[in-house]
N, C-alpha and C. Protein backbone atom coordinates (compact mmCIF):
# COMPACT_ATOMS: atom_id res chain seq x y z
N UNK A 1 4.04 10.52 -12.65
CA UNK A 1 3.15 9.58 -12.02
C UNK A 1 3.88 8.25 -11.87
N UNK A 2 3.81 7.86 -10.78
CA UNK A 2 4.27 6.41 -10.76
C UNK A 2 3.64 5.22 -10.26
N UNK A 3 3.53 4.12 -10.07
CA UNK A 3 2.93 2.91 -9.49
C UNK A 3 2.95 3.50 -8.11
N UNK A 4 1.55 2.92 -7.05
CA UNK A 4 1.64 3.42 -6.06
C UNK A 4 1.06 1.68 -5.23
N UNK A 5 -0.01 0.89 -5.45
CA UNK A 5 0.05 -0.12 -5.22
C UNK A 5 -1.00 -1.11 -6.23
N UNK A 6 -1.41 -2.30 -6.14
CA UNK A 6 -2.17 -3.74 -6.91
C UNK A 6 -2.74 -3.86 -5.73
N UNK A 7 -4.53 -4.43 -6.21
CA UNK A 7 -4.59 -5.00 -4.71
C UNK A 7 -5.40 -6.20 -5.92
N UNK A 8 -5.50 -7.62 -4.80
CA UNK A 8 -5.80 -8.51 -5.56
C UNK A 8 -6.46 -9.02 -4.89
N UNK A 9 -7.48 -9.93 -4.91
CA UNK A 9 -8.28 -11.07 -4.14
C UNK A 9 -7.78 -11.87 -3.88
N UNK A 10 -7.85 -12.64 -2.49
CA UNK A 10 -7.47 -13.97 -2.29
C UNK A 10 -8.51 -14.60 -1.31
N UNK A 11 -8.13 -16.30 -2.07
CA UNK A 11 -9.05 -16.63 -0.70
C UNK A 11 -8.41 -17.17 0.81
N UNK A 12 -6.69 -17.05 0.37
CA UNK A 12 -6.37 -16.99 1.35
C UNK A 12 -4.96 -16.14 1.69
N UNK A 13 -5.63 -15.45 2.60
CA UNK A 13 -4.50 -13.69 2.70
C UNK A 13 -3.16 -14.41 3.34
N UNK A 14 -3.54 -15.17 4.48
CA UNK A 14 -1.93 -15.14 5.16
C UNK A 14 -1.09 -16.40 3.78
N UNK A 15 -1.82 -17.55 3.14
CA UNK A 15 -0.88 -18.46 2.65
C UNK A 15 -0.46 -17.35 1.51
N UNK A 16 -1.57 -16.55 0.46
CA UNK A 16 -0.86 -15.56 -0.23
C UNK A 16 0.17 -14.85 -0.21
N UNK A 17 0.01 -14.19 1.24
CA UNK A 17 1.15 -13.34 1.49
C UNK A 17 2.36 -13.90 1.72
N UNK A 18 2.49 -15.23 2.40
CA UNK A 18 3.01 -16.21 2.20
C UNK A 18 4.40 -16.45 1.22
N UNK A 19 3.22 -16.81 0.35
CA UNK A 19 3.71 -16.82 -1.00
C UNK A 19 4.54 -16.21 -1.34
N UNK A 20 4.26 -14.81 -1.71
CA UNK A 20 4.98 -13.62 -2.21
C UNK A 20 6.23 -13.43 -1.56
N UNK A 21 5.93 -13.48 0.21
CA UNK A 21 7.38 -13.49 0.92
C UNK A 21 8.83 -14.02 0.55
N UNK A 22 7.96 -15.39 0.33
CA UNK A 22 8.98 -16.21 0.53
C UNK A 22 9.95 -16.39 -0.83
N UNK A 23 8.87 -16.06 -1.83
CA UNK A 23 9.33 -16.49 -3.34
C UNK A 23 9.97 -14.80 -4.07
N UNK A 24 9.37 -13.74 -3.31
CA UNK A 24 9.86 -12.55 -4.59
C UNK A 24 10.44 -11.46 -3.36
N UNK A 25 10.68 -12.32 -1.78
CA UNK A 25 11.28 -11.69 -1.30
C UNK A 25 10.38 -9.90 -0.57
N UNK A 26 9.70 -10.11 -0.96
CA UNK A 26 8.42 -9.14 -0.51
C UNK A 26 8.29 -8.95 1.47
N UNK A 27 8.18 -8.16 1.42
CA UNK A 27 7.67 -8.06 3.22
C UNK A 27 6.32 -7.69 3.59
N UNK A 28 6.23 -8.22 4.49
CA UNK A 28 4.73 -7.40 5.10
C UNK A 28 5.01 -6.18 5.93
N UNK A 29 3.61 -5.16 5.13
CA UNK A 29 3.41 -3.52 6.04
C UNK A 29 2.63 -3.58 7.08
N UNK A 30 2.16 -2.50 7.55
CA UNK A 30 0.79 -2.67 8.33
C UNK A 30 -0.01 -2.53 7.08
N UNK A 31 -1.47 -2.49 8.09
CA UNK A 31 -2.61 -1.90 7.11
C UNK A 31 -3.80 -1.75 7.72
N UNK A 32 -4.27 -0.64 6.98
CA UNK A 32 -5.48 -0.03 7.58
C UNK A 32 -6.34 -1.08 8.51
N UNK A 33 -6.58 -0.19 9.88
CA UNK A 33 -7.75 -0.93 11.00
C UNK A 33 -8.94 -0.86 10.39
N UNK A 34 -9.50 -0.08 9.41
CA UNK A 34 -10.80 0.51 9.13
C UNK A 34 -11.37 -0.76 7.42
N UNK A 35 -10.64 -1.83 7.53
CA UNK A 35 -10.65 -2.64 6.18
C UNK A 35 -12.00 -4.08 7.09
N UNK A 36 -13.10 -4.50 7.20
CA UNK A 36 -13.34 -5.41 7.96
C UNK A 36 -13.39 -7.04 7.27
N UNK A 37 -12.71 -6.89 6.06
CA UNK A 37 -12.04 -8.51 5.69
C UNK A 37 -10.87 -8.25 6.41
N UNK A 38 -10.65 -9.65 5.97
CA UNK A 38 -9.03 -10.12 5.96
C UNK A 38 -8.11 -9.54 4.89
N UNK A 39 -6.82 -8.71 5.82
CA UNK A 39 -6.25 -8.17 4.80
C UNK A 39 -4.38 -8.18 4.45
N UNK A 40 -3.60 -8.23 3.75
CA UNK A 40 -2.58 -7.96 4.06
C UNK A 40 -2.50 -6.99 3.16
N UNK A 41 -0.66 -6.18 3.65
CA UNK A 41 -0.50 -5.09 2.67
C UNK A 41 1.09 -5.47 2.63
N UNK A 42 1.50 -5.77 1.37
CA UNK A 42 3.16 -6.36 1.17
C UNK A 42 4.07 -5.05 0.50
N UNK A 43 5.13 -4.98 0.84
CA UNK A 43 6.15 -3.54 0.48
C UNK A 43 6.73 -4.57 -0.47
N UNK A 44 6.76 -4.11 -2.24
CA UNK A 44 6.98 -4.66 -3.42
C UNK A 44 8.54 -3.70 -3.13
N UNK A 45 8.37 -2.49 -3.51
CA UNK A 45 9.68 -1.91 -4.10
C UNK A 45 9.26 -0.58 -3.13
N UNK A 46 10.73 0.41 -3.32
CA UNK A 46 10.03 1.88 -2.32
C UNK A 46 8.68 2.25 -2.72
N UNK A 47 8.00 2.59 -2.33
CA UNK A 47 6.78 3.09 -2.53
C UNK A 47 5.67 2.32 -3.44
N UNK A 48 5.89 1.15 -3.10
CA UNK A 48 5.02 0.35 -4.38
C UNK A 48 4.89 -0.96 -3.21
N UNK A 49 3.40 -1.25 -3.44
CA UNK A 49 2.94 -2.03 -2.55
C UNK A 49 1.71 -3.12 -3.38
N UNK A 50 1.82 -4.30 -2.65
CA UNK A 50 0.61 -5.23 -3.21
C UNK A 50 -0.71 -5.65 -2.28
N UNK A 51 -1.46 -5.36 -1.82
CA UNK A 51 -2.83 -5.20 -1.09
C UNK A 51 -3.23 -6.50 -1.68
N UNK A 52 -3.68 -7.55 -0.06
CA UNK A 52 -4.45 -8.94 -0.73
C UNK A 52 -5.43 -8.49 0.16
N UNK A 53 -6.76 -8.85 -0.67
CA UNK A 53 -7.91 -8.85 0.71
C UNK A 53 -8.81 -10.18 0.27
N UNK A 54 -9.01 -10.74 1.59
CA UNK A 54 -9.78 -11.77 1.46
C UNK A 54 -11.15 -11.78 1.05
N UNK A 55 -11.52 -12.66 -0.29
CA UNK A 55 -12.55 -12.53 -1.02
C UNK A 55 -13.11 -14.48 -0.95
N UNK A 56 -13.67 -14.41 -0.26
CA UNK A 56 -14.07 -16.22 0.06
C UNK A 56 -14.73 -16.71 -0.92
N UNK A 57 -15.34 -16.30 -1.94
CA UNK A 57 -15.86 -16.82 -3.22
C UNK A 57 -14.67 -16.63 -4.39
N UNK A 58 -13.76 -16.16 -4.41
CA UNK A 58 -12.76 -15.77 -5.74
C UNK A 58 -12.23 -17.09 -6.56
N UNK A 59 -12.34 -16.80 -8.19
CA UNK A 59 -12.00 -17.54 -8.56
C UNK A 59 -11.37 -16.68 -9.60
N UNK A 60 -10.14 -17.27 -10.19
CA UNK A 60 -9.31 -16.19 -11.09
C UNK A 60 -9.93 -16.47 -12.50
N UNK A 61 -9.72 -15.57 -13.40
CA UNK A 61 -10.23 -15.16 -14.43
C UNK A 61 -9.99 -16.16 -15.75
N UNK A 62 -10.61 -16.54 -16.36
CA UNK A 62 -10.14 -17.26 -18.02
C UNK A 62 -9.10 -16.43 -18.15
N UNK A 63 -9.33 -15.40 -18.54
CA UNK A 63 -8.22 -14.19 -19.12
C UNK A 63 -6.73 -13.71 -18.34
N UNK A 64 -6.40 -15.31 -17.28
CA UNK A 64 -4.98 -15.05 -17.25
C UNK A 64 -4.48 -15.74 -17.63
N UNK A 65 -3.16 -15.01 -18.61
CA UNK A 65 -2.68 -15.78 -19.21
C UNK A 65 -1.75 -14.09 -20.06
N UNK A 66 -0.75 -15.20 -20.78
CA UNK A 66 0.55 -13.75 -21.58
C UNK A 66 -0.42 -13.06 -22.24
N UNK A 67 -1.53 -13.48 -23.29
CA UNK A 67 -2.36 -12.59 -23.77
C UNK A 67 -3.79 -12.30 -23.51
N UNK A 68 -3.81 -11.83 -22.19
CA UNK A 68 -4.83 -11.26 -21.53
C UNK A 68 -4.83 -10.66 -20.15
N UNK A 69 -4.85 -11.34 -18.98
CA UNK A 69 -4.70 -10.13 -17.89
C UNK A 69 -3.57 -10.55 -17.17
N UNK A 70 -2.84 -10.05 -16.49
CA UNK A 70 -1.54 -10.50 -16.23
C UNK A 70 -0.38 -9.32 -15.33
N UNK A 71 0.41 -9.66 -14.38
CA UNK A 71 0.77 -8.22 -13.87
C UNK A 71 2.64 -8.49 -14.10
N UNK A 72 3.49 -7.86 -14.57
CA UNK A 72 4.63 -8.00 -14.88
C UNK A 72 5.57 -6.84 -13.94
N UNK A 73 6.74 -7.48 -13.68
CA UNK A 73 7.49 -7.22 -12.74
C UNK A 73 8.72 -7.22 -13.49
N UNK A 74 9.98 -6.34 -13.23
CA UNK A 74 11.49 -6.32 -13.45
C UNK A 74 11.69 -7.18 -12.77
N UNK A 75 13.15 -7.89 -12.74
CA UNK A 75 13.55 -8.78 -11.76
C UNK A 75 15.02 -8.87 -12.28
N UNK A 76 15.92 -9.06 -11.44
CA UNK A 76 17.41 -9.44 -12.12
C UNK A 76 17.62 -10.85 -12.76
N UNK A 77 18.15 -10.92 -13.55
CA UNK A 77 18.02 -11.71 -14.83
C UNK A 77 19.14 -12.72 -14.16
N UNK A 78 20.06 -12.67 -13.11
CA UNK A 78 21.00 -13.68 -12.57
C UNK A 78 20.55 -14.23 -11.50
N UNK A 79 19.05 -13.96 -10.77
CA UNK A 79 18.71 -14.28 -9.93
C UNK A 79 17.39 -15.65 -10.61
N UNK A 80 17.38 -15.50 -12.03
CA UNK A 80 15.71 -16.06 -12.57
C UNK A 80 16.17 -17.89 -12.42
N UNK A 81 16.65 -18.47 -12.22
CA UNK A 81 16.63 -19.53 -12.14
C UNK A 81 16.45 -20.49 -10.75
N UNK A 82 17.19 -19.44 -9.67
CA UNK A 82 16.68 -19.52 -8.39
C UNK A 82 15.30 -19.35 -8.34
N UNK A 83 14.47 -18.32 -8.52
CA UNK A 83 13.34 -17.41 -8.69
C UNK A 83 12.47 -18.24 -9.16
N UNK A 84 12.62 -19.17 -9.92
CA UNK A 84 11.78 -20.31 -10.94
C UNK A 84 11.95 -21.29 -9.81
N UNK A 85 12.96 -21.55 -9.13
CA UNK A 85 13.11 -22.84 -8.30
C UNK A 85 12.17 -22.60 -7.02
N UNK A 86 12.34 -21.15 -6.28
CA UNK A 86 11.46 -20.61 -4.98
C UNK A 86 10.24 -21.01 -5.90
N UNK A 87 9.77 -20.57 -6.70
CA UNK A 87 8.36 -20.48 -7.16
C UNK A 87 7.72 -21.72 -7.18
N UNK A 88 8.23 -22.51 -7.67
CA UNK A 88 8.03 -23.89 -8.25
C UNK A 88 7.93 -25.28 -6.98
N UNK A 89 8.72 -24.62 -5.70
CA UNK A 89 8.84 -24.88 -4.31
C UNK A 89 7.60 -24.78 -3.39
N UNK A 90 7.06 -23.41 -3.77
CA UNK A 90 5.75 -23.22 -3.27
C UNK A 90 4.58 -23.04 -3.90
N UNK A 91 4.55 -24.11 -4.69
CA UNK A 91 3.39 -24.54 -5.90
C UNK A 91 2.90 -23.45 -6.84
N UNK A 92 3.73 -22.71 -7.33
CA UNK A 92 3.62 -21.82 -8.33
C UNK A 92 3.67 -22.91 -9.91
N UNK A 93 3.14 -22.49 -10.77
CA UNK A 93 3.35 -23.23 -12.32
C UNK A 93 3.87 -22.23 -13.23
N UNK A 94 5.49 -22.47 -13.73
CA UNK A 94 6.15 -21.90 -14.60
C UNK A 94 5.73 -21.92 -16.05
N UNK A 95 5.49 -21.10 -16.69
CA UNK A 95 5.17 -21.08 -17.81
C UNK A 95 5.40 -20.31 -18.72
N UNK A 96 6.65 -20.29 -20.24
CA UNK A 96 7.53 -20.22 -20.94
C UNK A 96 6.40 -19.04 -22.07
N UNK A 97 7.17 -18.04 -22.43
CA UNK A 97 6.33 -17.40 -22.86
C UNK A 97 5.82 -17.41 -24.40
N UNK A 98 4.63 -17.11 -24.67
CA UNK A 98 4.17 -17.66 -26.07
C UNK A 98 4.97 -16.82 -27.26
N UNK A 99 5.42 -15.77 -27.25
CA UNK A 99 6.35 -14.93 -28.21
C UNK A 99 7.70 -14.77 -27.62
N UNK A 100 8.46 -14.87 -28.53
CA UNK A 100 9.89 -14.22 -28.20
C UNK A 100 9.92 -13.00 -28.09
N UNK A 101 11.23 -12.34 -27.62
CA UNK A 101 11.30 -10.66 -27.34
C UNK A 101 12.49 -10.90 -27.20
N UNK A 102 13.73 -9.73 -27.30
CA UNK A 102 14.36 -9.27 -27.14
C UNK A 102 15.53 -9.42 -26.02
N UNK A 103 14.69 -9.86 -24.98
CA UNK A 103 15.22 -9.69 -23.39
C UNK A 103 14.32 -10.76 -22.88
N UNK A 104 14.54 -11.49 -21.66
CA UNK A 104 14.96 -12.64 -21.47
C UNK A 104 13.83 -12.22 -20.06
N UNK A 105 12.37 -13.24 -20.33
CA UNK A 105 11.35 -13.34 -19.67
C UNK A 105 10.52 -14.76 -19.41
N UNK A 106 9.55 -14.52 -18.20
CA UNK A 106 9.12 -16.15 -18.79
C UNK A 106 7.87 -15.49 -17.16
N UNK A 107 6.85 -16.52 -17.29
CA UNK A 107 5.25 -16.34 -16.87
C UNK A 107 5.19 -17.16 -15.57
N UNK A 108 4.93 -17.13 -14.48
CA UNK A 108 4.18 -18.19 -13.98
C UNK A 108 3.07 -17.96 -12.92
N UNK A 109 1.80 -18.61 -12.82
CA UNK A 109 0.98 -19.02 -12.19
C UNK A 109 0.66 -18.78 -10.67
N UNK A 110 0.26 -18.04 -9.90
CA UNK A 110 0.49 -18.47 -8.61
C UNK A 110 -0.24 -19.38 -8.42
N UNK A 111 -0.46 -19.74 -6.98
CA UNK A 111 -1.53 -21.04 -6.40
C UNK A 111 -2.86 -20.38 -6.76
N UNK A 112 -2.96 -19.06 -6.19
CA UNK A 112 -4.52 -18.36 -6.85
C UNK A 112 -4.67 -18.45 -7.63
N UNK A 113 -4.02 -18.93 -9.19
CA UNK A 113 -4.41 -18.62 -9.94
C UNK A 113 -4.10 -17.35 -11.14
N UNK A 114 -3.85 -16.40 -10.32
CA UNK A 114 -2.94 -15.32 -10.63
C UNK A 114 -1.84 -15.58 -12.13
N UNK A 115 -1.55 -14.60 -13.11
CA UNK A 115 -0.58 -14.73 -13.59
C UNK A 115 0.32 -13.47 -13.89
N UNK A 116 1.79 -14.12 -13.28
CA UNK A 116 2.72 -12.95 -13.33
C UNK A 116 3.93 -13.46 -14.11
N UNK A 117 4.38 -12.05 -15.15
CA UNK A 117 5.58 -12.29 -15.61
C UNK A 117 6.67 -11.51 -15.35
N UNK A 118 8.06 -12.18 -15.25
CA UNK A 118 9.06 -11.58 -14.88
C UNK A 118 9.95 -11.42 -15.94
N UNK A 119 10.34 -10.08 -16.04
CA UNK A 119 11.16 -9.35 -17.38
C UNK A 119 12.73 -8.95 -16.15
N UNK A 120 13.76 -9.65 -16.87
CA UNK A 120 14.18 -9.22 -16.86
C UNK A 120 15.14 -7.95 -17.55
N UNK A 121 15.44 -7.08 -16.30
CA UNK A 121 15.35 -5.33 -16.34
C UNK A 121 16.41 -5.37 -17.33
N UNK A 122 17.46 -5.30 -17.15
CA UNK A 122 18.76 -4.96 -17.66
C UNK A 122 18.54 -5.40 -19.24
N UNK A 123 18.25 -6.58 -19.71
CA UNK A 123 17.93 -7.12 -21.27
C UNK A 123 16.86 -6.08 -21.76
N UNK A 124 15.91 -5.96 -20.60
CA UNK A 124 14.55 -4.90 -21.49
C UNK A 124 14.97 -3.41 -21.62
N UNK A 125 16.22 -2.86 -20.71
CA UNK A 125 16.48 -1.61 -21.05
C UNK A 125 17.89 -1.46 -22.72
N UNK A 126 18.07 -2.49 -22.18
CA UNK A 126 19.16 -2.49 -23.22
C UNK A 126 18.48 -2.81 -24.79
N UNK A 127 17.46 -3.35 -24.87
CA UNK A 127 16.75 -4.34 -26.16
C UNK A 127 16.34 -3.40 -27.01
């Protein structure tokens, strides 16, 4: 079994998608005619996709945050300082993680609200 896609609320699909483009390098797919919000559908990795659909009341949860809801991603560990700089460019909030580990990670914020952390791969397979 593997990851197949996330879909998340936004209240706004194109600056979201936006977002993701520009900062984690993400593209836009098509997506279903038969959806009647606003929708995008972004190609994460082969076969792994992130679905935003526009939700005009959304507000993100107390419970994001490292210990509570949160969606985590591999990422190359020579690219994370650029990656912090794109993010931080398009009003993302970096945020340093509350436990240490092994391999070399750190949290941040999107504009939604959202919180994602990036592990890097190579330290977490090796750790």
């Amino acid at each position: 079994m593997t990851f197949a896609h996330l879909t998340l609320a936004t209240r706004d699909v194109v600056a979201t998608a936006d977002f993701f483009c520009q900062t984690m390098g993400w593209t836009k797919i098509y997506h279903p005619d038969n959806i009647e919000s606003q929708a995008a559908w972004l190609d994460i990795a082969l076969n792994q996709q992130l679905h935003l659909l526009y939700v005009p009341d959304f507000e993100p949860s107390a419970c994001e945050r490292e210990f509570g809801r949160h969606v985590a991603f591999f990422h190359p560990n020579a690219d994370f300082s650029d990656l912090k700089q794109r993010l931080s460019a398009h009003g993302a909030e970096i945020m340093e993680p509350e436990r240490a580990t092994p391999f070399e990670r750190f949290f941040f914020r999107d504009p939604q609200g959202y919180v994602f952390e990036v592990i890097d791969q190579e330290g977490f397979l090796t750790a």
